[in-house]
PDB file of N, CA and C in Angstrom:
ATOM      1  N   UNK A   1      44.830  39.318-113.563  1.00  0.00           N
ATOM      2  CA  UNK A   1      43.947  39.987-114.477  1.00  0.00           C
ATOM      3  C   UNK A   1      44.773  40.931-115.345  1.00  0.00           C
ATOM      4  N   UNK A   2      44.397  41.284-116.506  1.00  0.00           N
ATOM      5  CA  UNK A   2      45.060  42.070-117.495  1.00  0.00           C
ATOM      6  C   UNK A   2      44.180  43.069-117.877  1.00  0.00           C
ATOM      7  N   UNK A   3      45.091  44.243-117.995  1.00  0.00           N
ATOM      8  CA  UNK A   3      44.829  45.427-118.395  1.00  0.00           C
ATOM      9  C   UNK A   3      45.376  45.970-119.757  1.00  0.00           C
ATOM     10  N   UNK A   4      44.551  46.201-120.335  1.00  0.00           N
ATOM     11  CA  UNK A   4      44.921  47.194-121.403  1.00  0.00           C
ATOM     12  C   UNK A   4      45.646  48.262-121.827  1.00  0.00           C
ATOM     13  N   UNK A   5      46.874  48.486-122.193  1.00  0.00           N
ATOM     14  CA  UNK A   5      47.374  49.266-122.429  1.00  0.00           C
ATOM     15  C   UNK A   5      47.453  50.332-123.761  1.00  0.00           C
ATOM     16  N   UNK A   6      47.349  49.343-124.811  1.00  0.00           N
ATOM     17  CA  UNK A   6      46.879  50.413-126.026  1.00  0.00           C
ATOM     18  C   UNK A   6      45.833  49.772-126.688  1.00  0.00           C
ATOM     19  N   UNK A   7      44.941  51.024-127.526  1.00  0.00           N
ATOM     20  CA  UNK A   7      44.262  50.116-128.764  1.00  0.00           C
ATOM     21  C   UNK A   7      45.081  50.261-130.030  1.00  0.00           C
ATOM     22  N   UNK A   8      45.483  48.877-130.612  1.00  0.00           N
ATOM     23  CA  UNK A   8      45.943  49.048-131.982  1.00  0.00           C
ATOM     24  C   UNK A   8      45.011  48.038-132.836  1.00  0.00           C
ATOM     25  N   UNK A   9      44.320  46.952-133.143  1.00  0.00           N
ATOM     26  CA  UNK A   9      43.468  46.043-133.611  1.00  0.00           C
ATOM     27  C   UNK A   9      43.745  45.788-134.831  1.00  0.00           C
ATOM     28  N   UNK A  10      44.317  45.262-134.144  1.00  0.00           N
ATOM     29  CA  UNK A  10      45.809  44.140-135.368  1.00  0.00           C
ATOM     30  C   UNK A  10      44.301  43.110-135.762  1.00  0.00           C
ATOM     31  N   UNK A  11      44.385  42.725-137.167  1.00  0.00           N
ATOM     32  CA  UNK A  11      43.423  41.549-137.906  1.00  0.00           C
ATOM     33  C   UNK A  11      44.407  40.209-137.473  1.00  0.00           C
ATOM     34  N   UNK A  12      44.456  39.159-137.356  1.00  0.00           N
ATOM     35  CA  UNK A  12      45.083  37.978-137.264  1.00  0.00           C
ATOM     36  C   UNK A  12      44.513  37.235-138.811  1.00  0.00           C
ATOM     37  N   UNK A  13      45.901  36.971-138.846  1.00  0.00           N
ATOM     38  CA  UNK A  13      45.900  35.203-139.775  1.00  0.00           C
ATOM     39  C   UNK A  13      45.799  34.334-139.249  1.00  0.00           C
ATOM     40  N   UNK A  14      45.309  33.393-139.511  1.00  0.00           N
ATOM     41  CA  UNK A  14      45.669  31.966-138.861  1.00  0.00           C
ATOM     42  C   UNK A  14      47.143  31.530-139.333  1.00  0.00           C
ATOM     43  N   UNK A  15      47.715  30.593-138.165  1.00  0.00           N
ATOM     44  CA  UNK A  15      48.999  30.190-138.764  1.00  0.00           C
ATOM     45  C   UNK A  15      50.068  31.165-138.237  1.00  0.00           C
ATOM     46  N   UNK A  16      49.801  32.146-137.713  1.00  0.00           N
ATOM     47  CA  UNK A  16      50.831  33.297-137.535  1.00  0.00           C
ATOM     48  C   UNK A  16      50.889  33.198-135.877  1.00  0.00           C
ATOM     49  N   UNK A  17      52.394  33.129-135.222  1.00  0.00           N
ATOM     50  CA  UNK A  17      51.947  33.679-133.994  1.00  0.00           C
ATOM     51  C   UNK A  17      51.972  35.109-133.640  1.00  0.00           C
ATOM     52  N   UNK A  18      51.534  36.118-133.225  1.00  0.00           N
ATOM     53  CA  UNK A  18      51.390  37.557-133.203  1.00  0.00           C
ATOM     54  C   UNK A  18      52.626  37.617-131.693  1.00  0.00           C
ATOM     55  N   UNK A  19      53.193  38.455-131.314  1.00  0.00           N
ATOM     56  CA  UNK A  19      53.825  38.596-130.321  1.00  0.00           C
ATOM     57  C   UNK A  19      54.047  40.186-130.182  1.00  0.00           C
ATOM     58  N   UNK A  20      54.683  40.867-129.015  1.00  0.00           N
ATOM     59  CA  UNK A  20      55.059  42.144-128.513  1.00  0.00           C
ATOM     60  C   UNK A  20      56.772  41.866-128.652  1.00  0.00           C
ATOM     61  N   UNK A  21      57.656  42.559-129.709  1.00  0.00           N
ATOM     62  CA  UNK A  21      59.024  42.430-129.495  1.00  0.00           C
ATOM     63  C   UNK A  21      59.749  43.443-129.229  1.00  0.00           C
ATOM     64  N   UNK A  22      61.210  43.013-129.016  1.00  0.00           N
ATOM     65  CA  UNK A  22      61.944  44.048-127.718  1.00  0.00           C
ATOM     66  C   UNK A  22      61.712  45.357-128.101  1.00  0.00           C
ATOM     67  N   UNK A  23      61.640  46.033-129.098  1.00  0.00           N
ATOM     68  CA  UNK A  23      61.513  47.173-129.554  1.00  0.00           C
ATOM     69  C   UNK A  23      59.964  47.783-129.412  1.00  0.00           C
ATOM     70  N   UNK A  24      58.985  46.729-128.299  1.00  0.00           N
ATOM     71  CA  UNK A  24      57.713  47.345-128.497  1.00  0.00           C
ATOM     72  C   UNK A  24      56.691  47.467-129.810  1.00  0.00           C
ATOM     73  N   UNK A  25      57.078  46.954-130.512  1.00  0.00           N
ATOM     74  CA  UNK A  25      56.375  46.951-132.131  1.00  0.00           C
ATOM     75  C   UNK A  25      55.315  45.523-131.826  1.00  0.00           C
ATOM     76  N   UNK A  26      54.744  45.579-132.698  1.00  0.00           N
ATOM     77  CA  UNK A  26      54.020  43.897-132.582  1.00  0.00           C
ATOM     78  C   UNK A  26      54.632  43.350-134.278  1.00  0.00           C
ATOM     79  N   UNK A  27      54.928  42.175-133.965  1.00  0.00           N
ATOM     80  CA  UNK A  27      55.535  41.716-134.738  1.00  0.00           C
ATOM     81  C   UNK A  27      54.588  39.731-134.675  1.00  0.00           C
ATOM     82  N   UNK A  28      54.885  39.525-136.222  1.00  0.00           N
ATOM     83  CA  UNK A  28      54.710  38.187-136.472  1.00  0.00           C
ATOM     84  C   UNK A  28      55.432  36.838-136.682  1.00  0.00           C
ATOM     85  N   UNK A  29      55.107  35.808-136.657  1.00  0.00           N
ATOM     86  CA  UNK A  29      56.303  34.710-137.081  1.00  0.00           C
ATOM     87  C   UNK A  29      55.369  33.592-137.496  1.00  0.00           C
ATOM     88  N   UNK A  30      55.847  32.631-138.828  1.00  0.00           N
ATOM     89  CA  UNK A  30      54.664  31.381-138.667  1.00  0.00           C
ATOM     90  C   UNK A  30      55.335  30.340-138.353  1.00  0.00           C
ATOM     91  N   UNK A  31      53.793  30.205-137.221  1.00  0.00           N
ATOM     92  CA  UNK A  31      54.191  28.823-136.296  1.00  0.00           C
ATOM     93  C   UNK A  31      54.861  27.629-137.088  1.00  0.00           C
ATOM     94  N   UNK A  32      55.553  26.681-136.619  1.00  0.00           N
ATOM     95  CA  UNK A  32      56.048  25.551-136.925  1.00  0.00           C
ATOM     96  C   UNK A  32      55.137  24.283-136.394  1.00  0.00           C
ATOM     97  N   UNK A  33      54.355  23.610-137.516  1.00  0.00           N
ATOM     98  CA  UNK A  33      53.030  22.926-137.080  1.00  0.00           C
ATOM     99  C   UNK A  33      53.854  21.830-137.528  1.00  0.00           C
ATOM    100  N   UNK A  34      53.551  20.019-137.818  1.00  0.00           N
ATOM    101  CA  UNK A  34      53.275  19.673-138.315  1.00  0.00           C
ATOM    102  C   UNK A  34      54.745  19.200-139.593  1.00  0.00           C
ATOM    103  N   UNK A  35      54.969  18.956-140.356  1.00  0.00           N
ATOM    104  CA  UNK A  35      55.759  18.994-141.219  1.00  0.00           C
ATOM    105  C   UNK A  35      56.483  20.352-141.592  1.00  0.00           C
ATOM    106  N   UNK A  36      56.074  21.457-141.310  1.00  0.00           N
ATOM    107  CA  UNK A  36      56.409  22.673-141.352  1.00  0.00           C
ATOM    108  C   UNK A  36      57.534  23.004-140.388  1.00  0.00           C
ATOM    109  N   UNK A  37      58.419  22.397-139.681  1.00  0.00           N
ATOM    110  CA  UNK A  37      59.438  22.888-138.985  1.00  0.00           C
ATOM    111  C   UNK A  37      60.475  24.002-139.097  1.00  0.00           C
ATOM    112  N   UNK A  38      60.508  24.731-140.101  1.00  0.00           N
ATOM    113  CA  UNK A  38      61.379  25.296-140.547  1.00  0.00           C
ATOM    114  C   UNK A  38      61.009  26.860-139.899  1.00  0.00           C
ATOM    115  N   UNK A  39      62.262  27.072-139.464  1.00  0.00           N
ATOM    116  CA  UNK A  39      62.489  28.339-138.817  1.00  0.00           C
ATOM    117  C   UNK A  39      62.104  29.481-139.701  1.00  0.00           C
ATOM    118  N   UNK A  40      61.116  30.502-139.248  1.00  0.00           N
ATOM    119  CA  UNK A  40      61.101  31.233-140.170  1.00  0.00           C
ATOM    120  C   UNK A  40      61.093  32.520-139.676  1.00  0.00           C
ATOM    121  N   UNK A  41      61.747  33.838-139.932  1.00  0.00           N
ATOM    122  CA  UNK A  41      61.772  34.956-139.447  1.00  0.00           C
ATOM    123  C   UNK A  41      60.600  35.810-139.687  1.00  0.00           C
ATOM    124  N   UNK A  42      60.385  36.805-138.316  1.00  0.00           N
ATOM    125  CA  UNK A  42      59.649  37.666-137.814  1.00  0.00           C
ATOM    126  C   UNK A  42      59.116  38.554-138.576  1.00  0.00           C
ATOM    127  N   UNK A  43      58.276  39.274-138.808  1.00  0.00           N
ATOM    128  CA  UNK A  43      58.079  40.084-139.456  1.00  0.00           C
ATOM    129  C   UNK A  43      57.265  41.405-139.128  1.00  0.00           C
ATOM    130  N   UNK A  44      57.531  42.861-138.581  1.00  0.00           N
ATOM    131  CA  UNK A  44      56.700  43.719-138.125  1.00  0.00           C
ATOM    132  C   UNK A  44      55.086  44.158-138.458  1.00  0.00           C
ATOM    133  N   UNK A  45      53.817  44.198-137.898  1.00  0.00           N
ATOM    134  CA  UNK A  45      53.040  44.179-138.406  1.00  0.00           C
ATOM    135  C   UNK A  45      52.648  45.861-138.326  1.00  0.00           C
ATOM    136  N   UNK A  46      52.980  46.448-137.209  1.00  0.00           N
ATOM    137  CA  UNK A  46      53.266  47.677-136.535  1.00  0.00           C
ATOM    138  C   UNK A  46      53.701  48.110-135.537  1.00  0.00           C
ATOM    139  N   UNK A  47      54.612  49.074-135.863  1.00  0.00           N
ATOM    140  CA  UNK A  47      55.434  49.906-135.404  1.00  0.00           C
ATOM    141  C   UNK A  47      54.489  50.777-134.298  1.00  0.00           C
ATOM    142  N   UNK A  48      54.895  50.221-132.972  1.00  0.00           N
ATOM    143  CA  UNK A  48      54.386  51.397-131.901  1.00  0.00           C
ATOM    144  C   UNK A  48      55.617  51.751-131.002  1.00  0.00           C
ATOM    145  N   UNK A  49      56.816  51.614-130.800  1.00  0.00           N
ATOM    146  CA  UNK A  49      57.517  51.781-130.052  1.00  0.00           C
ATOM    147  C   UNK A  49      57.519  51.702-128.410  1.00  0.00           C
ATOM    148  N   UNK A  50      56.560  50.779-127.871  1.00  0.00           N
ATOM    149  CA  UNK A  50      55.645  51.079-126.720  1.00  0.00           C
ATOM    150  C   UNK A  50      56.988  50.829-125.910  1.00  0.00           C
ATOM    151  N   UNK A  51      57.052  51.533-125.131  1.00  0.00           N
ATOM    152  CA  UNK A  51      57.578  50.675-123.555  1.00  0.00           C
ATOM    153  C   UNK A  51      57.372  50.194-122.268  1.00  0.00           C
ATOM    154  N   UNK A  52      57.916  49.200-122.380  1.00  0.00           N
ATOM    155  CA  UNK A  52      57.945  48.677-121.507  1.00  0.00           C
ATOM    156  C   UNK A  52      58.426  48.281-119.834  1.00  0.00           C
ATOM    157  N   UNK A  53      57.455  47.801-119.181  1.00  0.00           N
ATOM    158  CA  UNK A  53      58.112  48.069-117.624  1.00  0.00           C
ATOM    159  C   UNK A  53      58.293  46.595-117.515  1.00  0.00           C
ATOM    160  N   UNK A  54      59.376  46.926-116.084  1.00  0.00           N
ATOM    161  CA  UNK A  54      59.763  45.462-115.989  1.00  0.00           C
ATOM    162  C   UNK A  54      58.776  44.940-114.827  1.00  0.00           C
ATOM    163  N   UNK A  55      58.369  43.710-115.074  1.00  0.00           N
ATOM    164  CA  UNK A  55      57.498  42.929-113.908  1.00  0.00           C
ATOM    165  C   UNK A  55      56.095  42.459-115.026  1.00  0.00           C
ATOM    166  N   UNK A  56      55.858  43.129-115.972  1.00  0.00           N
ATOM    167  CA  UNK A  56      55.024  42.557-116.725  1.00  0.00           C
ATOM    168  C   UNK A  56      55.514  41.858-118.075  1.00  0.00           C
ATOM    169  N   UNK A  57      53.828  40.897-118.119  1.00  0.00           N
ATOM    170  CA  UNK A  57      54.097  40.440-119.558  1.00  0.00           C
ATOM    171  C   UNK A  57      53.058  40.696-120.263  1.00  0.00           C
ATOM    172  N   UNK A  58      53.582  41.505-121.815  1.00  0.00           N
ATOM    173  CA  UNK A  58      52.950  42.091-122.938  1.00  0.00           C
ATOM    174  C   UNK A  58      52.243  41.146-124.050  1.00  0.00           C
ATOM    175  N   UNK A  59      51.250  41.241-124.120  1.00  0.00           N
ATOM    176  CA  UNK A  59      50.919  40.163-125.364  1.00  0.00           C
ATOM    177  C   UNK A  59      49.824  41.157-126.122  1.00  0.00           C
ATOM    178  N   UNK A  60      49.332  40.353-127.382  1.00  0.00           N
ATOM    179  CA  UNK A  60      48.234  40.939-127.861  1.00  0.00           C
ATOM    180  C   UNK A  60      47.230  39.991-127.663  1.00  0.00           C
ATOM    181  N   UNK A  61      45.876  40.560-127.111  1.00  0.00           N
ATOM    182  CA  UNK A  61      44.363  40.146-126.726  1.00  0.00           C
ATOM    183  C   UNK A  61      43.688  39.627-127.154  1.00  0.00           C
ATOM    184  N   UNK A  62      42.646  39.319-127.231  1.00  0.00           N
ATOM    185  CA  UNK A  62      41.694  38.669-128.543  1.00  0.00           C
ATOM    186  C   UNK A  62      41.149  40.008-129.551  1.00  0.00           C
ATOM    187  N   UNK A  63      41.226  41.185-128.843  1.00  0.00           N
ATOM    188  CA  UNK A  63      40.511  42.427-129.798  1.00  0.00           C
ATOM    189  C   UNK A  63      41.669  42.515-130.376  1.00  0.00           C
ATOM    190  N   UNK A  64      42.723  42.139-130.489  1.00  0.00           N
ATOM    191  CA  UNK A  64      44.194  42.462-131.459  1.00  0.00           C
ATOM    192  C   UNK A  64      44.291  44.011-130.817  1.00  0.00           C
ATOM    193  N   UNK A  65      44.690  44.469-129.167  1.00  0.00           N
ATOM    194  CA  UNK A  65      45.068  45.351-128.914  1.00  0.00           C
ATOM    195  C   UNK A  65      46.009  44.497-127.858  1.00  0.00           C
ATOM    196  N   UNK A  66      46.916  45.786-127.526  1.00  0.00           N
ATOM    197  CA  UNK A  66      48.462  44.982-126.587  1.00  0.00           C
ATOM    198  C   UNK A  66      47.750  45.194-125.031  1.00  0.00           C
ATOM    199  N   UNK A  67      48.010  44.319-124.293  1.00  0.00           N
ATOM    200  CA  UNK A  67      47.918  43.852-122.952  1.00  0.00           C
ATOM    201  C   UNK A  67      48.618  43.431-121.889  1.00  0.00           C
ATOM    202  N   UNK A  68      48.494  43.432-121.072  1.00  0.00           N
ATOM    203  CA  UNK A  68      49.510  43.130-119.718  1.00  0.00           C
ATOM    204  C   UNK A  68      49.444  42.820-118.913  1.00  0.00           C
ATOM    205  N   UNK A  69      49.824  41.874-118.034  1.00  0.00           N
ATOM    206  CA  UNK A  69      49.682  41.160-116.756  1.00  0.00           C
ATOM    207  C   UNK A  69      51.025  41.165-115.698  1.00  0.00           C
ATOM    208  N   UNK A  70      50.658  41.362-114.846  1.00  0.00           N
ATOM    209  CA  UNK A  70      51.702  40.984-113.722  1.00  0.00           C
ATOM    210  C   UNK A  70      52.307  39.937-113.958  1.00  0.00           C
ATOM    211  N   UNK A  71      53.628  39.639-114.148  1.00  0.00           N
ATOM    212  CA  UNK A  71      54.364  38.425-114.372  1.00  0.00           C
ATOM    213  C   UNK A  71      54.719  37.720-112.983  1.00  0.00           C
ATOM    214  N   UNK A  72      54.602  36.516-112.380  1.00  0.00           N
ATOM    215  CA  UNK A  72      54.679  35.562-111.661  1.00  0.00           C
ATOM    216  C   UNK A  72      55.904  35.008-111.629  1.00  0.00           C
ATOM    217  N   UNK A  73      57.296  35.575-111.244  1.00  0.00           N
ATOM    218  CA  UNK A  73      58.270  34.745-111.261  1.00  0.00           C
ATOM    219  C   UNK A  73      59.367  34.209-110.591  1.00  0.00           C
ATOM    220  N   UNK A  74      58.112  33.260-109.376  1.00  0.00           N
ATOM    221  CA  UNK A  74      58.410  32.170-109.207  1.00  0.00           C
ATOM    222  C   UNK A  74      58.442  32.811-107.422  1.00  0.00           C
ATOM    223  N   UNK A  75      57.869  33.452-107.285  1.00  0.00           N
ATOM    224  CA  UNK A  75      58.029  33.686-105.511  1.00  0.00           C
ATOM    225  C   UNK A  75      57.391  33.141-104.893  1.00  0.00           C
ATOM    226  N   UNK A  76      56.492  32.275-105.406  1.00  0.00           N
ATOM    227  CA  UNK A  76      55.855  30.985-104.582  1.00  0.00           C
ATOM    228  C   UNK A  76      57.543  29.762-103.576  1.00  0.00           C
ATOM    229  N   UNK A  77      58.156  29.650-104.761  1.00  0.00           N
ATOM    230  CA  UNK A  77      58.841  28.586-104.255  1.00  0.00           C
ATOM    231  C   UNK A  77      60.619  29.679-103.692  1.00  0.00           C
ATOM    232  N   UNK A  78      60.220  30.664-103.089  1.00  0.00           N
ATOM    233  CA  UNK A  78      61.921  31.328-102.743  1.00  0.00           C
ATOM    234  C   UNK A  78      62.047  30.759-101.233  1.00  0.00           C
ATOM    235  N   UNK A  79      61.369  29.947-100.226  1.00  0.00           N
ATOM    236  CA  UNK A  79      61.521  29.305 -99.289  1.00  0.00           C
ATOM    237  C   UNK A  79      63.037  28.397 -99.791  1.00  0.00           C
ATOM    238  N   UNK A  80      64.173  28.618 -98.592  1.00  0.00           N
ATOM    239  CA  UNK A  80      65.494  27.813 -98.817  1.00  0.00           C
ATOM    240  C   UNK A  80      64.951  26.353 -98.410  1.00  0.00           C
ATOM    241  N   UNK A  81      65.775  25.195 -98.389  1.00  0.00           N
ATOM    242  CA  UNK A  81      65.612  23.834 -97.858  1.00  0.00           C
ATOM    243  C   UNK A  81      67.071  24.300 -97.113  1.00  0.00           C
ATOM    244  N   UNK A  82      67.571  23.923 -95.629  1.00  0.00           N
ATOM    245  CA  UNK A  82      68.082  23.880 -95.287  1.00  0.00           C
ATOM    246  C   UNK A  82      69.002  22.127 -95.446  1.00  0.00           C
ATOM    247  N   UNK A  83      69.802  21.635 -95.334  1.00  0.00           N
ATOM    248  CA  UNK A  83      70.112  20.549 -94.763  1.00  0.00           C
ATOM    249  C   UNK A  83      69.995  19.392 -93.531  1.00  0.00           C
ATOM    250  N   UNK A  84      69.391  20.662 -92.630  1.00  0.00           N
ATOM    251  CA  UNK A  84      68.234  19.494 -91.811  1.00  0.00           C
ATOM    252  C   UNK A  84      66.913  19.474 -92.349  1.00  0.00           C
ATOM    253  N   UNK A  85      66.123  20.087 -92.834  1.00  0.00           N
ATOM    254  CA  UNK A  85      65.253  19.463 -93.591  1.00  0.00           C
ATOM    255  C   UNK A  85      65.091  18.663 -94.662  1.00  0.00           C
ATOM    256  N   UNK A  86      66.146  18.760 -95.495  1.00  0.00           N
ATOM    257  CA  UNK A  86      66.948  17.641 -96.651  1.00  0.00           C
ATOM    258  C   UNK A  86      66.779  16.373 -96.608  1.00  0.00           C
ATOM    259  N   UNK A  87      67.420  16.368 -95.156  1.00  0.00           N
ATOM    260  CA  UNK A  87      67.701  14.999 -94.193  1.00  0.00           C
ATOM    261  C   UNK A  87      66.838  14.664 -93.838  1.00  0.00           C
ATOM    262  N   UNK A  88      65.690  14.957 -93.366  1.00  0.00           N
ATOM    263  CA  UNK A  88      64.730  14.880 -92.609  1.00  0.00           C
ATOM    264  C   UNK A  88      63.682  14.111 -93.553  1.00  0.00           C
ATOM    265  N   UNK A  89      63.696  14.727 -94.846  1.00  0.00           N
ATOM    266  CA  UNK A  89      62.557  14.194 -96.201  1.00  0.00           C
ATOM    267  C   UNK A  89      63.231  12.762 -96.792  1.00  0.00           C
ATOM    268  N   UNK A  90      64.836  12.994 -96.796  1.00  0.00           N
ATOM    269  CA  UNK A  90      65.017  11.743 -97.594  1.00  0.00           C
ATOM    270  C   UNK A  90      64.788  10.364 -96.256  1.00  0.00           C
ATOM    271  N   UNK A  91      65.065  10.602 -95.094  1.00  0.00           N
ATOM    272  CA  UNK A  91      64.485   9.927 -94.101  1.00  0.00           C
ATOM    273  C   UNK A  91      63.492   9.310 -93.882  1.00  0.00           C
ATOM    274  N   UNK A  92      62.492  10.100 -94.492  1.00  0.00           N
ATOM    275  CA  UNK A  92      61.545   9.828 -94.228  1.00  0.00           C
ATOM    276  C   UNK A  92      60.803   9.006 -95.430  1.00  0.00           C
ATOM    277  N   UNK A  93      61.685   9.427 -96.779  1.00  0.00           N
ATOM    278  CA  UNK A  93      61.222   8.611 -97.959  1.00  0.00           C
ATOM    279  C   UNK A  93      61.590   6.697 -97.707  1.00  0.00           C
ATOM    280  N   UNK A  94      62.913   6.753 -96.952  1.00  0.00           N
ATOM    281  CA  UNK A  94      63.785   5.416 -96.879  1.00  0.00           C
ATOM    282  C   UNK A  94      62.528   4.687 -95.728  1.00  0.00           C
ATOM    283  N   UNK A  95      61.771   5.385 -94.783  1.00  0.00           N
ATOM    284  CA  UNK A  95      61.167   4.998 -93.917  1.00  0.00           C
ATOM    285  C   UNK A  95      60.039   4.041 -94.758  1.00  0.00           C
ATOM    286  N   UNK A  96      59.451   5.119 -95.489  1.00  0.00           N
ATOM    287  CA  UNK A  96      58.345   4.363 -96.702  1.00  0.00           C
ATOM    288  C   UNK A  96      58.316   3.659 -97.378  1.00  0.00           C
ATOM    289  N   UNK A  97      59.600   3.540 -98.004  1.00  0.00           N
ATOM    290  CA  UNK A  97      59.954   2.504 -98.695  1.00  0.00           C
ATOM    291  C   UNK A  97      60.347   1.184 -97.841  1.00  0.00           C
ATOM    292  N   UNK A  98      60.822   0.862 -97.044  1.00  0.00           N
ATOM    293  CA  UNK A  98      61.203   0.327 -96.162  1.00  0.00           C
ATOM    294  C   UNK A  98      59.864  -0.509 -95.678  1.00  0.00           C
ATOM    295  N   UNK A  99      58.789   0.045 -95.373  1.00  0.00           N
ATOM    296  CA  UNK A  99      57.315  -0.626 -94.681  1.00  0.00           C
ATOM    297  C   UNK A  99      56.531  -0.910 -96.099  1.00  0.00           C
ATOM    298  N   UNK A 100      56.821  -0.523 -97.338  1.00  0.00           N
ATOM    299  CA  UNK A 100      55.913  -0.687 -98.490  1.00  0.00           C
ATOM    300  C   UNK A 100      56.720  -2.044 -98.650  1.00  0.00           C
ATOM    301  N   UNK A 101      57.842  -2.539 -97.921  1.00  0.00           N
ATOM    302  CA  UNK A 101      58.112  -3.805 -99.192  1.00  0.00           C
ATOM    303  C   UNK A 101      57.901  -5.050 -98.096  1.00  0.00           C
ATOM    304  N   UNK A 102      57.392  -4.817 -97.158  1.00  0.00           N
ATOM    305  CA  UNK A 102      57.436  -5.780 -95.953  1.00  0.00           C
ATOM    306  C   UNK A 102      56.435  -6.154 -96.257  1.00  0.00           C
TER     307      UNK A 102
END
């Protein structure tokens, strides 16, 4: 779930992606749709200097105010595979394959 951190209520364009950049400002860029590939640089929409903590991620909301969520990264999968379990899976794949072709 996300929480609110400031109100600023940025208007959106279409075509623009809105983002939070390193300097805390909200800043713009237009997307690359379509025949439009061309790289195109950022542009500040306003200057807030916010800072930032580490463990979250900053975006702007649908009310065009900045927001934040707990970032997820990746401690679901920090379980090691040892080498007997390695062994044990590819074993068991050769087993399957082995009775699927009989």
């Amino acid at each position: 779930m996300a929480e609110k951190v400031q109100k600023v209520g940025v208007e959106r364009e279409s075509g623009y992606l809105y983002f939070i950049d390193k300097e805390g400002d909200v800043s713009r860029a237009l997307m690359a749709r379509g025949k439009n590939k061309k790289s195109s640089k950022s542009s500040k929409v306003k200057k807030l200097g916010l800072k930032k903590e580490s463990g979250y991620f900053y975006f702007l909301d649908v009310q065009g105010d900045i927001s934040r969520a707990v970032m997820g990264r990746g401690e679901k999968n920090k379980t090691k595979k040892t080498k007997e379990t390695a062994s044990k899976t590819v074993g068991a794949r050769k087993a399957a394959k082995k009775s699927v072709k009989k």
